[in-house]
Protein backbone atom coordinates (compact mmCIF):
# COMPACT_ATOMS: atom_id res chain seq x y z
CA UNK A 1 -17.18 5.41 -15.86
CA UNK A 2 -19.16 5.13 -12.10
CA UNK A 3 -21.79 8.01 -11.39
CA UNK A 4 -21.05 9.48 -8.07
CA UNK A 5 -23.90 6.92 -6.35
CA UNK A 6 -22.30 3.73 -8.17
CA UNK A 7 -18.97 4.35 -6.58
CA UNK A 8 -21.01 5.59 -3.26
CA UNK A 9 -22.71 1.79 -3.50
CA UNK A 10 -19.58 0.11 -4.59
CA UNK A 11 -17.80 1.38 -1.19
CA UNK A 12 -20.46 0.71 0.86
CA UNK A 13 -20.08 -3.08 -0.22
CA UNK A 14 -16.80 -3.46 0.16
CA UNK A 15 -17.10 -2.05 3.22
CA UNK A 16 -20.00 -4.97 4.18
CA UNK A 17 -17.52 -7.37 3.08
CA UNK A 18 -14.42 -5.98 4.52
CA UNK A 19 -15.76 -4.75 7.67
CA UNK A 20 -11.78 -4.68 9.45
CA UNK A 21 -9.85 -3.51 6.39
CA UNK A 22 -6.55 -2.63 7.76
CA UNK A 23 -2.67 -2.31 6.79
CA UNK A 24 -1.31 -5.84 7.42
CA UNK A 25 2.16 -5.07 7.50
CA UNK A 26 3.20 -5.78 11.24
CA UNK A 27 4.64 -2.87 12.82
CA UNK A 28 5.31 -1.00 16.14
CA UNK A 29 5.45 3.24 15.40
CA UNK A 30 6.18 5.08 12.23
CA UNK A 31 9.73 4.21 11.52
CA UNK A 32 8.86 0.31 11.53
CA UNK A 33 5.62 0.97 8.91
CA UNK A 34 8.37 2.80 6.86
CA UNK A 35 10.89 0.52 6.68
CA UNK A 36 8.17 -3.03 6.16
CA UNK A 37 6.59 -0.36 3.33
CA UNK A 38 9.94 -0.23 1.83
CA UNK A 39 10.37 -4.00 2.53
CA UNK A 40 6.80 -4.47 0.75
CA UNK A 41 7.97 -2.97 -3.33
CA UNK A 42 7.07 -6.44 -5.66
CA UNK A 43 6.79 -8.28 -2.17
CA UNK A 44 3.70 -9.33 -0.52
CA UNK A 45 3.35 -8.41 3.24
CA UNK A 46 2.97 -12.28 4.14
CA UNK A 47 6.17 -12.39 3.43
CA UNK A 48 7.58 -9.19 4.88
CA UNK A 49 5.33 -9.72 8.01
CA UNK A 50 8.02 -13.02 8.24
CA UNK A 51 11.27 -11.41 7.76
CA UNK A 52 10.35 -8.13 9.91
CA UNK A 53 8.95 -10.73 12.99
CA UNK A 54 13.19 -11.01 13.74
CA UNK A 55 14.08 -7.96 11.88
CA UNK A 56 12.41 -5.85 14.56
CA UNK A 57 14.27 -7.56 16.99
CA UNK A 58 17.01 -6.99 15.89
CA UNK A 59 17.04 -3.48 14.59
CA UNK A 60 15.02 -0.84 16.62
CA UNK A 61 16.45 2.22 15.51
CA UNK A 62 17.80 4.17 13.00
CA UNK A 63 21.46 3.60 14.91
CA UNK A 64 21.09 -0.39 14.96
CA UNK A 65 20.55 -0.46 10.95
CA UNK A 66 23.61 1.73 10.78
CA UNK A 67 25.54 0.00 13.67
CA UNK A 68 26.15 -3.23 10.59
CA UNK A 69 27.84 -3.99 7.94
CA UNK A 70 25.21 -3.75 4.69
CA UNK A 71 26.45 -7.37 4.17
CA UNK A 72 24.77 -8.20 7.31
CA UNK A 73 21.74 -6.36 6.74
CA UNK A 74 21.55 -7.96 3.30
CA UNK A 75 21.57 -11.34 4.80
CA UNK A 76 18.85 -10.50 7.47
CA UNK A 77 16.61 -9.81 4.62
CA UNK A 78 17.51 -11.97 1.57
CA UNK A 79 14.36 -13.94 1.17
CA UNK A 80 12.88 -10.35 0.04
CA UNK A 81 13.11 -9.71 -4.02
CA UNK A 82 15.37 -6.84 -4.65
CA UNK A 83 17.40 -6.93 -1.13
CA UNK A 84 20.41 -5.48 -1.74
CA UNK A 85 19.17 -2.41 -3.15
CA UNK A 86 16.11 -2.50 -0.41
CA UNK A 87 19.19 -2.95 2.17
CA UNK A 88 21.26 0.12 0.80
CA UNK A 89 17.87 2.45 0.35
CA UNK A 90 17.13 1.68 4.23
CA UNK A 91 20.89 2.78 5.38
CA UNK A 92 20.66 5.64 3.04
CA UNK A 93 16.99 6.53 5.24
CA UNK A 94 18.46 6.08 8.46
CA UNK A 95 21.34 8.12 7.67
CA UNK A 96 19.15 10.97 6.75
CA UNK A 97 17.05 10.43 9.45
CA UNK A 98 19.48 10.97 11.94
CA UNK A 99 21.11 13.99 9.88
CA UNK A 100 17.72 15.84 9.29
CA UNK A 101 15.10 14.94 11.25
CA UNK A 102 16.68 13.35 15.00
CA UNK A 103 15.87 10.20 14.02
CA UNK A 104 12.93 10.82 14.05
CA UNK A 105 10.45 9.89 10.95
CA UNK A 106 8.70 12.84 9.32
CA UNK A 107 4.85 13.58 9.49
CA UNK A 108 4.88 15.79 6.38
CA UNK A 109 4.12 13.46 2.71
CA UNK A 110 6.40 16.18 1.36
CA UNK A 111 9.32 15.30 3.40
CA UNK A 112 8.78 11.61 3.45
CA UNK A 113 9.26 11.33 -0.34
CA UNK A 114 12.60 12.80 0.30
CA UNK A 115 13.56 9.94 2.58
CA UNK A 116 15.37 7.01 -0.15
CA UNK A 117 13.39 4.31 -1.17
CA UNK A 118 9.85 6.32 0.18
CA UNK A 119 8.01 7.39 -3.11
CA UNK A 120 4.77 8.86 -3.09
CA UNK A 121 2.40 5.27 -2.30
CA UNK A 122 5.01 4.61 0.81
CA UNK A 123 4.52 8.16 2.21
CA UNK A 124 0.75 8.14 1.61
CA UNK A 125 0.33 5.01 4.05
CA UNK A 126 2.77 6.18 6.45
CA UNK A 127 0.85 9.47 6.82
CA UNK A 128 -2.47 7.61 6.87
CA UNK A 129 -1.60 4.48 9.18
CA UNK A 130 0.77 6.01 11.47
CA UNK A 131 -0.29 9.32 11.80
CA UNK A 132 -3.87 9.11 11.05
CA UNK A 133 -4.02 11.98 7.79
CA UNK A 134 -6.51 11.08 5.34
CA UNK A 135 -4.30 9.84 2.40
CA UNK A 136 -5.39 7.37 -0.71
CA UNK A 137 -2.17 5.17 -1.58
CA UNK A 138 -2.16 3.42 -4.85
CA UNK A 139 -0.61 -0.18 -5.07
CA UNK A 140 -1.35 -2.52 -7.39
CA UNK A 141 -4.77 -3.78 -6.11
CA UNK A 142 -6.14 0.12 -5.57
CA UNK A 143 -4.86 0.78 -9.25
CA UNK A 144 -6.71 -2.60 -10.60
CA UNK A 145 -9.71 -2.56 -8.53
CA UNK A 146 -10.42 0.93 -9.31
CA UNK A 147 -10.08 0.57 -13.51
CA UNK A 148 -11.89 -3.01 -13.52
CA UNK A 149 -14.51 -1.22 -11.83
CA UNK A 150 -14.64 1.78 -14.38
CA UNK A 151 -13.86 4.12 -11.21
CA UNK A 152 -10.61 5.32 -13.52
CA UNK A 153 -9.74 4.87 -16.53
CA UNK A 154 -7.77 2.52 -18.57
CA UNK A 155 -4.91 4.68 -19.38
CA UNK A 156 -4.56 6.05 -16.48
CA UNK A 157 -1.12 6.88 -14.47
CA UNK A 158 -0.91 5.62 -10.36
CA UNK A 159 -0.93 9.33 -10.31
CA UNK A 160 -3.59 10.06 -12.47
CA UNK A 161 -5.72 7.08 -10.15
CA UNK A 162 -4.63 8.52 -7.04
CA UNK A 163 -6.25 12.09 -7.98
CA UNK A 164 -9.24 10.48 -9.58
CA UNK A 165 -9.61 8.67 -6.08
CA UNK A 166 -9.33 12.08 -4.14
CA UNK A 167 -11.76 13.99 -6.19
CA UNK A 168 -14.41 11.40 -6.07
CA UNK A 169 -14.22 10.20 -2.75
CA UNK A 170 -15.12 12.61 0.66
CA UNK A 171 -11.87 13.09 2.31
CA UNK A 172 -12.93 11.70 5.63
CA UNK A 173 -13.11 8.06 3.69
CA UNK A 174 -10.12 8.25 1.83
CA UNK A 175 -8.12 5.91 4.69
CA UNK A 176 -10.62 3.48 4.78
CA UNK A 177 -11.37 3.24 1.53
CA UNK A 178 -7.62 2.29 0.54
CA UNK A 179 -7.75 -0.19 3.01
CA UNK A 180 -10.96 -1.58 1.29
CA UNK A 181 -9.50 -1.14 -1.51
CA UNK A 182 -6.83 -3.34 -1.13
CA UNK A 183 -8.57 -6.28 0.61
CA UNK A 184 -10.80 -5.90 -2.09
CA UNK A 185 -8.14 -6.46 -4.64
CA UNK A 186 -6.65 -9.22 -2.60
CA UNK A 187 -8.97 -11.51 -1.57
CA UNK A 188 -11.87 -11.21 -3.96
CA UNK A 189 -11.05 -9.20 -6.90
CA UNK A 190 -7.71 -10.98 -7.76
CA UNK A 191 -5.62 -10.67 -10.48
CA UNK A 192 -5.44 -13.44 -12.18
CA UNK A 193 -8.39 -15.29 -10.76
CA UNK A 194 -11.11 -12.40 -9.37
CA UNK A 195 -14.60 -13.60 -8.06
CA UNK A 196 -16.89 -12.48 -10.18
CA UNK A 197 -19.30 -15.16 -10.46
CA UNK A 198 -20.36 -14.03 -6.53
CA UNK A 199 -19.10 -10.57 -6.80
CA UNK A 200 -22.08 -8.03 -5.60
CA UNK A 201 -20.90 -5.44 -7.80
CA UNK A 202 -20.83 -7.55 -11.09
CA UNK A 203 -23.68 -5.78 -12.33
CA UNK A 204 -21.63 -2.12 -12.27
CA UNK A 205 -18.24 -3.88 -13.73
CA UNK A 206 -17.97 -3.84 -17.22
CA UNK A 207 -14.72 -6.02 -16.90
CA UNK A 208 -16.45 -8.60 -14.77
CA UNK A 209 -18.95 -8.48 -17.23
CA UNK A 210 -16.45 -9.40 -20.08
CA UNK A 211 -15.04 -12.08 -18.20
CA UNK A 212 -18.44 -14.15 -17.68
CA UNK A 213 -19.25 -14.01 -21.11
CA UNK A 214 -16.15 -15.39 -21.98
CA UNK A 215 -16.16 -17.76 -19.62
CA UNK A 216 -20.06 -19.03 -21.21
């Protein structure tokens, strides 16, 4: 496992290499990020950033998802795995939305995970990105980058690594350092083909490690 100044020199790196880490899913205020988030489960946000570019058109509130048929809305997003229940979890949300909150989308994580189809990853970006509380959500890069790196462990739960996260990182960092995180994870540090022949942190990673003797 990283010493408190290994993951302090890990971050800064990623942070030289990923100056403009930022959430890529293309959105206008809080109830957009919600619903591409949603959108984004086993999906990558290439392809959510195409179907929300006439989604958001077309739907601007809470009322215009309701105002269809969830045929229709089904349609609008087919090209997204798992549509029709990602179509019936976003009228379910905008039907609470409008019953508990005035359509309006909640800033409390608490009340987020309520919403259907929010768990506790969705909520943390919403609270981070749209209304700027520090907040460390695990996806699938944070979880992989973080137990290649020997930040978490192994066996870990996305709980587990989202609490390992907090304790070890300031507060004030944990926003960017998801973001980092992620690009991190997506660009370099892939899954199935990660960089480490020209990855500055090689000589921390045990995994990397593993991989280059292998690979000799």
């Amino acid at each position: 496992m990283l010493n408190k100044n290994q993951i302090e020199y890990c971050l800064t790196e990623m942070e030289q290499m990923f100056p403009d880490a930022h959430c890529e899913l293309n959105h206008r205020n809080p109830f957009d990020l919600v619903i591409a988030v949603l959108l984004s489960a086993q999906c990558t946000d290439v392809l959510v950033n195409k179907v929300t570019k006439t989604l958001f058109e077309k739907y601007k509130t809470p009322e215009d998802y309701l105002s269809v048929s969830l045929e229709e809305l089904q349609q609008d997003i087919r090209s997204i795995g798992l549509y029709r229940n990602k179509a019936k979890n976003i009228r379910s949300l905008c039907e609470l939305l409008l019953e508990e909150y005035g359509g309006e989308v909640p800033q409390s994580r608490d009340e987020l995970v309520k919403l259907p189809g929010v768990g506790r990853k969705t909520a943390n970006v919403v609270v981070s990105v749209a209304f700027g509380e520090p907040a460390l959500a695990v996806d699938t890069h944070v979880e992989r980058v973080s137990k290649r790196l020997g930040i978490c462990r192994w066996k870990d739960s996305v709980l587990e690594v989202e609490k390992t996260l907090m304790r070890k990182i300031p507060r004030e960092k944990w926003t960017d350092t998801h973001h980092r995180l992620i690009f991190f994870g997506r660009y370099h540090c892939k899954a199935q083909s990660p960089q480490c022949e020209i990855c500055p942190l090689l000589h921390l990673c045990r995994e990397g490690q593993k991989r280059m003797k292998r690979k000799n």
